[in-house]
PDB file of N, CA and C in Angstrom:
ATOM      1  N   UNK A   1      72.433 145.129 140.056  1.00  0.00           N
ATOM      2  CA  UNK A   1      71.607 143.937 139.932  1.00  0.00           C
ATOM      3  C   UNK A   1      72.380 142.891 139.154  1.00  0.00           C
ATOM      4  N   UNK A   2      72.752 141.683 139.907  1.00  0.00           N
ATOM      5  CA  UNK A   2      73.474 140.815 139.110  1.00  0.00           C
ATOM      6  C   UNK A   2      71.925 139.587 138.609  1.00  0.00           C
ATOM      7  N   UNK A   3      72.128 139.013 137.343  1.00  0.00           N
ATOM      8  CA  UNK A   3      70.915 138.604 137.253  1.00  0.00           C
ATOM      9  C   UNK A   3      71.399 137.035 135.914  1.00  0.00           C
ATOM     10  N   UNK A   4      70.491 136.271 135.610  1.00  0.00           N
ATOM     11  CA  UNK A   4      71.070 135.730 134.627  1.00  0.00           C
ATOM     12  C   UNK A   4      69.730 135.324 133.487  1.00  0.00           C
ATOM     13  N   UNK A   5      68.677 136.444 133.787  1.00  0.00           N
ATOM     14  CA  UNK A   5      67.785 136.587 132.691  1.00  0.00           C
ATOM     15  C   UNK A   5      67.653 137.754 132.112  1.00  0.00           C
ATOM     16  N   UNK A   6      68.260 137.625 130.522  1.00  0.00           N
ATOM     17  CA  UNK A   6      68.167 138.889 130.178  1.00  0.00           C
ATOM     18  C   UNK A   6      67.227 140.042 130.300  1.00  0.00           C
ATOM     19  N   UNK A   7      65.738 139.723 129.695  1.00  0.00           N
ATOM     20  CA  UNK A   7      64.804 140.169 129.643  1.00  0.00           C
ATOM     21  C   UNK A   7      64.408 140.894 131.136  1.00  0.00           C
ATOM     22  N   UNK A   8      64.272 140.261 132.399  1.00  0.00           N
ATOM     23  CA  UNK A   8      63.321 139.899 133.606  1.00  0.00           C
ATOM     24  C   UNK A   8      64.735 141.107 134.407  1.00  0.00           C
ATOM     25  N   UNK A   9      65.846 140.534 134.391  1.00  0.00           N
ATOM     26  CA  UNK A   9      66.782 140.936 135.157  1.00  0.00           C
ATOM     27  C   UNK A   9      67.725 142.232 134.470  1.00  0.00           C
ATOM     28  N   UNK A  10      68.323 141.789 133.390  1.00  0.00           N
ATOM     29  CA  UNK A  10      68.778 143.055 132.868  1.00  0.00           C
ATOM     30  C   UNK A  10      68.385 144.371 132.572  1.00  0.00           C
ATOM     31  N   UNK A  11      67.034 144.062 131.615  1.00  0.00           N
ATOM     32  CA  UNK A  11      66.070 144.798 130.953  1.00  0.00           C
ATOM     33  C   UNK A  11      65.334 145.768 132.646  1.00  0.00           C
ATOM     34  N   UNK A  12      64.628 144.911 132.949  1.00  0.00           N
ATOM     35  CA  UNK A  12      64.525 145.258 134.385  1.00  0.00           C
ATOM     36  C   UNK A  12      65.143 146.223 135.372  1.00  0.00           C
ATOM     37  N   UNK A  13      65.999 145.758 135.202  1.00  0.00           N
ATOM     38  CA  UNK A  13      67.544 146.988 136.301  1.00  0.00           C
ATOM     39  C   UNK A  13      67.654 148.169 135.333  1.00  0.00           C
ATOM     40  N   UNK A  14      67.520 148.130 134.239  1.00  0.00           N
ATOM     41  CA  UNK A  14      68.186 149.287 133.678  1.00  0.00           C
ATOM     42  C   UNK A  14      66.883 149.932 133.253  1.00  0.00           C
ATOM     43  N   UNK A  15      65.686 149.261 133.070  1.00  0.00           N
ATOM     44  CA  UNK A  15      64.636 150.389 133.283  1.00  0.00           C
ATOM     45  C   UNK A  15      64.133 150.957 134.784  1.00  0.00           C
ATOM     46  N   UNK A  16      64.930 150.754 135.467  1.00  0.00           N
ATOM     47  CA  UNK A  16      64.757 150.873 137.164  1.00  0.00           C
ATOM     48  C   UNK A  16      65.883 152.284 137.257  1.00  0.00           C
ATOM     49  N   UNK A  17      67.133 152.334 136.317  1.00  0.00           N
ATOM     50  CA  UNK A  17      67.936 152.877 136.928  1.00  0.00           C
ATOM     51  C   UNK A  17      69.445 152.099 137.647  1.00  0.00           C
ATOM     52  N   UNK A  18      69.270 150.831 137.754  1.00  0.00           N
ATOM     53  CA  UNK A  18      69.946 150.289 138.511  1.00  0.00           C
ATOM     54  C   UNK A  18      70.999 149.403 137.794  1.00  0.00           C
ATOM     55  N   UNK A  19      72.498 149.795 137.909  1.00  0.00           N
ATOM     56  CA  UNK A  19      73.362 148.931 137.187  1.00  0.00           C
ATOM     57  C   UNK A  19      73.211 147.648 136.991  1.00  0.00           C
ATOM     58  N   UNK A  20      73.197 147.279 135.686  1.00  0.00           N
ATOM     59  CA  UNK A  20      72.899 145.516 135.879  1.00  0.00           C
ATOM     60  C   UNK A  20      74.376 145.119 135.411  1.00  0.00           C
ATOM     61  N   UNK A  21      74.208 143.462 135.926  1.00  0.00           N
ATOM     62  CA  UNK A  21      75.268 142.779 135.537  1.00  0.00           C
ATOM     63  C   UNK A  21      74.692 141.519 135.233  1.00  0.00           C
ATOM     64  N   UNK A  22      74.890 140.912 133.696  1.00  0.00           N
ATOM     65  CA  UNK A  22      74.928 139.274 132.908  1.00  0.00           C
ATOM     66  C   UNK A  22      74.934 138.735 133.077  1.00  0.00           C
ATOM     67  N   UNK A  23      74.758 137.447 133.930  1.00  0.00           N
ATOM     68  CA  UNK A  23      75.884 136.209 134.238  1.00  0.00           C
ATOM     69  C   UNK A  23      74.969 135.396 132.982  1.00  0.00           C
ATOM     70  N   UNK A  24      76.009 135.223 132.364  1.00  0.00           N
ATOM     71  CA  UNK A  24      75.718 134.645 130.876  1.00  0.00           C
ATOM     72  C   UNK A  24      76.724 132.748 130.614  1.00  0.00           C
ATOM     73  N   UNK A  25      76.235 131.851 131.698  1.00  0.00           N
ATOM     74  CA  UNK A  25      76.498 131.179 131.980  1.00  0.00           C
ATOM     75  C   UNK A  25      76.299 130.289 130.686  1.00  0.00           C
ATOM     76  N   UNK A  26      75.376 130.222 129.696  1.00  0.00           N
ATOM     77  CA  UNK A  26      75.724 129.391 128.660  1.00  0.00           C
ATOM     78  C   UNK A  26      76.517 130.125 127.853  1.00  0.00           C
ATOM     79  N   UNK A  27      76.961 131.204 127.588  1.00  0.00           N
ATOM     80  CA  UNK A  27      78.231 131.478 126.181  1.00  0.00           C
ATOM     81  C   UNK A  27      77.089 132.367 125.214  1.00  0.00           C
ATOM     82  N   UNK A  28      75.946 132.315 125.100  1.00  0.00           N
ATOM     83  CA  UNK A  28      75.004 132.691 123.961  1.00  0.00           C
ATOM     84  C   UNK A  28      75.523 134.611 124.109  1.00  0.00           C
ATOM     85  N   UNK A  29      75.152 135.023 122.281  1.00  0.00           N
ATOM     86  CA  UNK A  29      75.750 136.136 122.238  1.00  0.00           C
ATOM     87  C   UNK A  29      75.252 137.264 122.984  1.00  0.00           C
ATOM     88  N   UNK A  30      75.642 138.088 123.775  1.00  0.00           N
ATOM     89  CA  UNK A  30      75.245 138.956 124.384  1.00  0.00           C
ATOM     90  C   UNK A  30      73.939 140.169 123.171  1.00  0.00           C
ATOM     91  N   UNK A  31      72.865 140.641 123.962  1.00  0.00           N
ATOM     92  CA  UNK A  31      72.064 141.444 123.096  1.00  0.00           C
ATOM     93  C   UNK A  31      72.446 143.084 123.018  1.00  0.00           C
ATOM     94  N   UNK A  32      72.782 143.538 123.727  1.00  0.00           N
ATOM     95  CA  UNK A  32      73.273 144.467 124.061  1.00  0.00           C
ATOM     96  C   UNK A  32      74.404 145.012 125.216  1.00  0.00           C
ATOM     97  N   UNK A  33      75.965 144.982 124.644  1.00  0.00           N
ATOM     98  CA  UNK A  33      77.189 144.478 125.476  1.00  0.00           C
ATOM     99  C   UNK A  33      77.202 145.948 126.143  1.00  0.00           C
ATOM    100  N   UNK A  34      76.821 146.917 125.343  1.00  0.00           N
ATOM    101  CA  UNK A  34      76.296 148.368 126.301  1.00  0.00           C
ATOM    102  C   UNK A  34      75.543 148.507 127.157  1.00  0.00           C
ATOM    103  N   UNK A  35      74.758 147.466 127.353  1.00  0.00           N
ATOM    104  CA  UNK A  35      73.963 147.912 128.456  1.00  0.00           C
ATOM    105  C   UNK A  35      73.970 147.016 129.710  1.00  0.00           C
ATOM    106  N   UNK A  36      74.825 146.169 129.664  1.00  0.00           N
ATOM    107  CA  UNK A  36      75.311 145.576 130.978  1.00  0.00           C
ATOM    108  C   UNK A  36      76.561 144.995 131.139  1.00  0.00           C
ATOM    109  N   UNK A  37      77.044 144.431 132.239  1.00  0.00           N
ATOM    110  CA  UNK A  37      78.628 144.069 132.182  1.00  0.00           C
ATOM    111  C   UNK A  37      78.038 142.769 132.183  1.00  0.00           C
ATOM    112  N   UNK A  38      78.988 141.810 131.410  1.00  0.00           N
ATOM    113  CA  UNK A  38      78.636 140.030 131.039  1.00  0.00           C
ATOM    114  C   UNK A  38      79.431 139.385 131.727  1.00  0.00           C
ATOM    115  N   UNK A  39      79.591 138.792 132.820  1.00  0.00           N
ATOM    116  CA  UNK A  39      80.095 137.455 133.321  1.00  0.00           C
ATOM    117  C   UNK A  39      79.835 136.063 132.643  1.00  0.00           C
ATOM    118  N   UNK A  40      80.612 135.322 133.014  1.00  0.00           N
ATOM    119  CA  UNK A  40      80.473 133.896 132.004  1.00  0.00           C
ATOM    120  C   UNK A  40      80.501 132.985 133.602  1.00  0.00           C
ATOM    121  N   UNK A  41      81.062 133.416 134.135  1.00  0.00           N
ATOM    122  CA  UNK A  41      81.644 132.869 135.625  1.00  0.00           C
ATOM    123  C   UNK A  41      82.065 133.289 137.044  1.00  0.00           C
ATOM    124  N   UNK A  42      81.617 132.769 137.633  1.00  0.00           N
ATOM    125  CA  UNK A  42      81.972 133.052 139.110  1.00  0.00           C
ATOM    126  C   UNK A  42      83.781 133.027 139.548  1.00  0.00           C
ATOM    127  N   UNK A  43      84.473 132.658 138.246  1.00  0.00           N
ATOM    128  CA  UNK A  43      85.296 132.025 138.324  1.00  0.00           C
ATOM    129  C   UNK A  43      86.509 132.926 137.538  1.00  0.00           C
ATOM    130  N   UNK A  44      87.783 133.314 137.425  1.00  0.00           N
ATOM    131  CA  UNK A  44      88.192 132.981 139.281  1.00  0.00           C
ATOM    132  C   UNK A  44      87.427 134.374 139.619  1.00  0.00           C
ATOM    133  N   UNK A  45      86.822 133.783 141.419  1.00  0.00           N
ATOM    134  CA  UNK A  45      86.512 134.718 142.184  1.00  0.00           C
ATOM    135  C   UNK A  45      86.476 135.921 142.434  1.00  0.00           C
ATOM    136  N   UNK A  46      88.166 136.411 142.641  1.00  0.00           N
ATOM    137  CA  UNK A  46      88.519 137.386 142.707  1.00  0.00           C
ATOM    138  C   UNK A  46      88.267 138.358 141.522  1.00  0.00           C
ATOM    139  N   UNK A  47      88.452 137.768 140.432  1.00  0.00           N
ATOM    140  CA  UNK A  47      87.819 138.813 139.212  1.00  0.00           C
ATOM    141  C   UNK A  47      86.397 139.331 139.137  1.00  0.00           C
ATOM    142  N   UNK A  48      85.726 138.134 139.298  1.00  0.00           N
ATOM    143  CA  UNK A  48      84.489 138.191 139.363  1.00  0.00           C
ATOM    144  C   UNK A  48      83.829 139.394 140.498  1.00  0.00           C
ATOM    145  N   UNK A  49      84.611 139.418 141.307  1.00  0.00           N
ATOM    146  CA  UNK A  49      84.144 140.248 142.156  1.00  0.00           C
ATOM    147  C   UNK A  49      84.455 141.624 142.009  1.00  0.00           C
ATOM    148  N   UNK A  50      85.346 141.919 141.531  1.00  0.00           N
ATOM    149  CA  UNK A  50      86.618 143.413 141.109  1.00  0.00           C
ATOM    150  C   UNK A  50      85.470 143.792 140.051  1.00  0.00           C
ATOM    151  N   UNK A  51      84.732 142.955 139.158  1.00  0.00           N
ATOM    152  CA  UNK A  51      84.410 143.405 137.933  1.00  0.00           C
ATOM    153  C   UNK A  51      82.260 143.876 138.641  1.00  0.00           C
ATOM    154  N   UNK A  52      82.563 143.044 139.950  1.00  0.00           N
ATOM    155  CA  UNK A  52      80.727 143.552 140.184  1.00  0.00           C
ATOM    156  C   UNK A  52      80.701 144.197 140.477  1.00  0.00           C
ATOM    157  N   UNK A  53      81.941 144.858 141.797  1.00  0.00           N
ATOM    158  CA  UNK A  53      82.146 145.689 142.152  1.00  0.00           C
ATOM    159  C   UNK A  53      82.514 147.277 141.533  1.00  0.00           C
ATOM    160  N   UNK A  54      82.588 147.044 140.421  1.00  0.00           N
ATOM    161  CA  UNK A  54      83.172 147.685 139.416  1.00  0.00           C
ATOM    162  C   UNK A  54      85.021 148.506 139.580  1.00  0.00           C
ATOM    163  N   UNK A  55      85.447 147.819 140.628  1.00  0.00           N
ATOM    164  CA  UNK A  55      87.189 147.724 140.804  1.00  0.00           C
ATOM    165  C   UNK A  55      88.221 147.824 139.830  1.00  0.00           C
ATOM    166  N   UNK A  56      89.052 148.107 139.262  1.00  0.00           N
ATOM    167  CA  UNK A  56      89.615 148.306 137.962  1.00  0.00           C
ATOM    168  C   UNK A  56      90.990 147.244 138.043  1.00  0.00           C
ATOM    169  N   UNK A  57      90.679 146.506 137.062  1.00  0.00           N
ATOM    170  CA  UNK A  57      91.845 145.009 137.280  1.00  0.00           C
ATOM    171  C   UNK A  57      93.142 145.342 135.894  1.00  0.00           C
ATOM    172  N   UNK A  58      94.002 144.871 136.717  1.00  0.00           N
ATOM    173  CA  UNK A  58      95.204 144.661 135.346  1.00  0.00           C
ATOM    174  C   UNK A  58      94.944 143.461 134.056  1.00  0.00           C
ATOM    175  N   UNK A  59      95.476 143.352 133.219  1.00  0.00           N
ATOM    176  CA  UNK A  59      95.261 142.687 131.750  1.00  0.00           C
ATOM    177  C   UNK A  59      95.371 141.072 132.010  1.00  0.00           C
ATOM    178  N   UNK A  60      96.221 140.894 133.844  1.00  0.00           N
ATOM    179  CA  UNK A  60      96.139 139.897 133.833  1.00  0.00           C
ATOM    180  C   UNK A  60      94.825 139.379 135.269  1.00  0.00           C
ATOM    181  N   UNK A  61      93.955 140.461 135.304  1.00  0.00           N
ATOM    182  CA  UNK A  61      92.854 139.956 136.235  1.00  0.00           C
ATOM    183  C   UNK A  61      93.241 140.470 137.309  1.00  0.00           C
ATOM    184  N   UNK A  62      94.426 140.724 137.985  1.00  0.00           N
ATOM    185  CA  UNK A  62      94.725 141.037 139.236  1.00  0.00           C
ATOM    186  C   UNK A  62      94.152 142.360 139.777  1.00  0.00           C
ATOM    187  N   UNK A  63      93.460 143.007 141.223  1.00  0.00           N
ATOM    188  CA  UNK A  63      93.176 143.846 141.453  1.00  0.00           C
ATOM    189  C   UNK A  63      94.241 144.976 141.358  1.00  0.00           C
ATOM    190  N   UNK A  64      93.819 146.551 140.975  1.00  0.00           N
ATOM    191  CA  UNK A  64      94.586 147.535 141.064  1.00  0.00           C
ATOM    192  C   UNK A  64      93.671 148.526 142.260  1.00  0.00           C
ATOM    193  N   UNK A  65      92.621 148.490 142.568  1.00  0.00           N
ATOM    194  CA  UNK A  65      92.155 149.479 143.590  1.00  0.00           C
ATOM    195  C   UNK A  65      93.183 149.768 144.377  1.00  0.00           C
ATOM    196  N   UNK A  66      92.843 150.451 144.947  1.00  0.00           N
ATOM    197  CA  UNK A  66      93.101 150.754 146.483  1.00  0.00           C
ATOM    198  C   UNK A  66      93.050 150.006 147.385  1.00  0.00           C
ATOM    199  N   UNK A  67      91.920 149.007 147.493  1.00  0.00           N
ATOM    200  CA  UNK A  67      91.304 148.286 148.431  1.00  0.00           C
ATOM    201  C   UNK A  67      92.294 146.764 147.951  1.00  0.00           C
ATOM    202  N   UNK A  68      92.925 146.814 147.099  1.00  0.00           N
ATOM    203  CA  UNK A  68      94.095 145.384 147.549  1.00  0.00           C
ATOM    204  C   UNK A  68      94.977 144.901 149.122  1.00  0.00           C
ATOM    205  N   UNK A  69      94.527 143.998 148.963  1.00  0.00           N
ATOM    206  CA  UNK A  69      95.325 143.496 150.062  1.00  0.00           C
ATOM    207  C   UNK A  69      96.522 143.129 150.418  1.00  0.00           C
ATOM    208  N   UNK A  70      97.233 143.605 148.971  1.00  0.00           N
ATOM    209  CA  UNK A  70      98.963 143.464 148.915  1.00  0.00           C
ATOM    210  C   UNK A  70      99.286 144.677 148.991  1.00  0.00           C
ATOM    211  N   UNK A  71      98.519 146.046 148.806  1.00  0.00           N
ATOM    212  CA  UNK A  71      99.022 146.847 148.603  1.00  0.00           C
ATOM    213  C   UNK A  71      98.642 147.740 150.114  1.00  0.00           C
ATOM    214  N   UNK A  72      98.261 147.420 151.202  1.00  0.00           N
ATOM    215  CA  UNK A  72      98.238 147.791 152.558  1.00  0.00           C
ATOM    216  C   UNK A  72      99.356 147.474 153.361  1.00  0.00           C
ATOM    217  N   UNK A  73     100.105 148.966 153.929  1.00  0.00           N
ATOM    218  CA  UNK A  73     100.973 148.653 154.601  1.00  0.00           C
ATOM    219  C   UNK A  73     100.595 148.766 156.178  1.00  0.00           C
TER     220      UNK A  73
END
């Protein structure tokens, strides 16, 4: 569940069972950084997506899955 109300959306998904994810578009401090993953941005894309997906990225954002598209021969 990607959501950008804590209470309604976060709180919500995780009393459901269902992974939530932050989008914490003003900066305000996260309430609990354990209990969901925090986005700030859609931005860049590609991270954003590796990280909903839950994909495992290098230090500089770049994808490491499997599922890269540089790394298909």
């Amino acid at each position: 569940m990607l959501g950008d109300a804590w209470k309604s959306d976060v709180l919500g998904a995780t009393q459901a069972g269902i992974r939530a994810i932050w989008l914490n578009r003003t900066g305000i401090t996260c309430p609990d950084p354990e209990l969901a993953l925090e986005l700030r941005s859609f931005e860049p894309l590609e991270v954003a997506i590796c990280s909903i997906l839950g994909q495992p990225q290098s230090e500089d954002g770049t994808r490491t899955s499997r599922y890269d598209d540089t790394a298909r021969s």
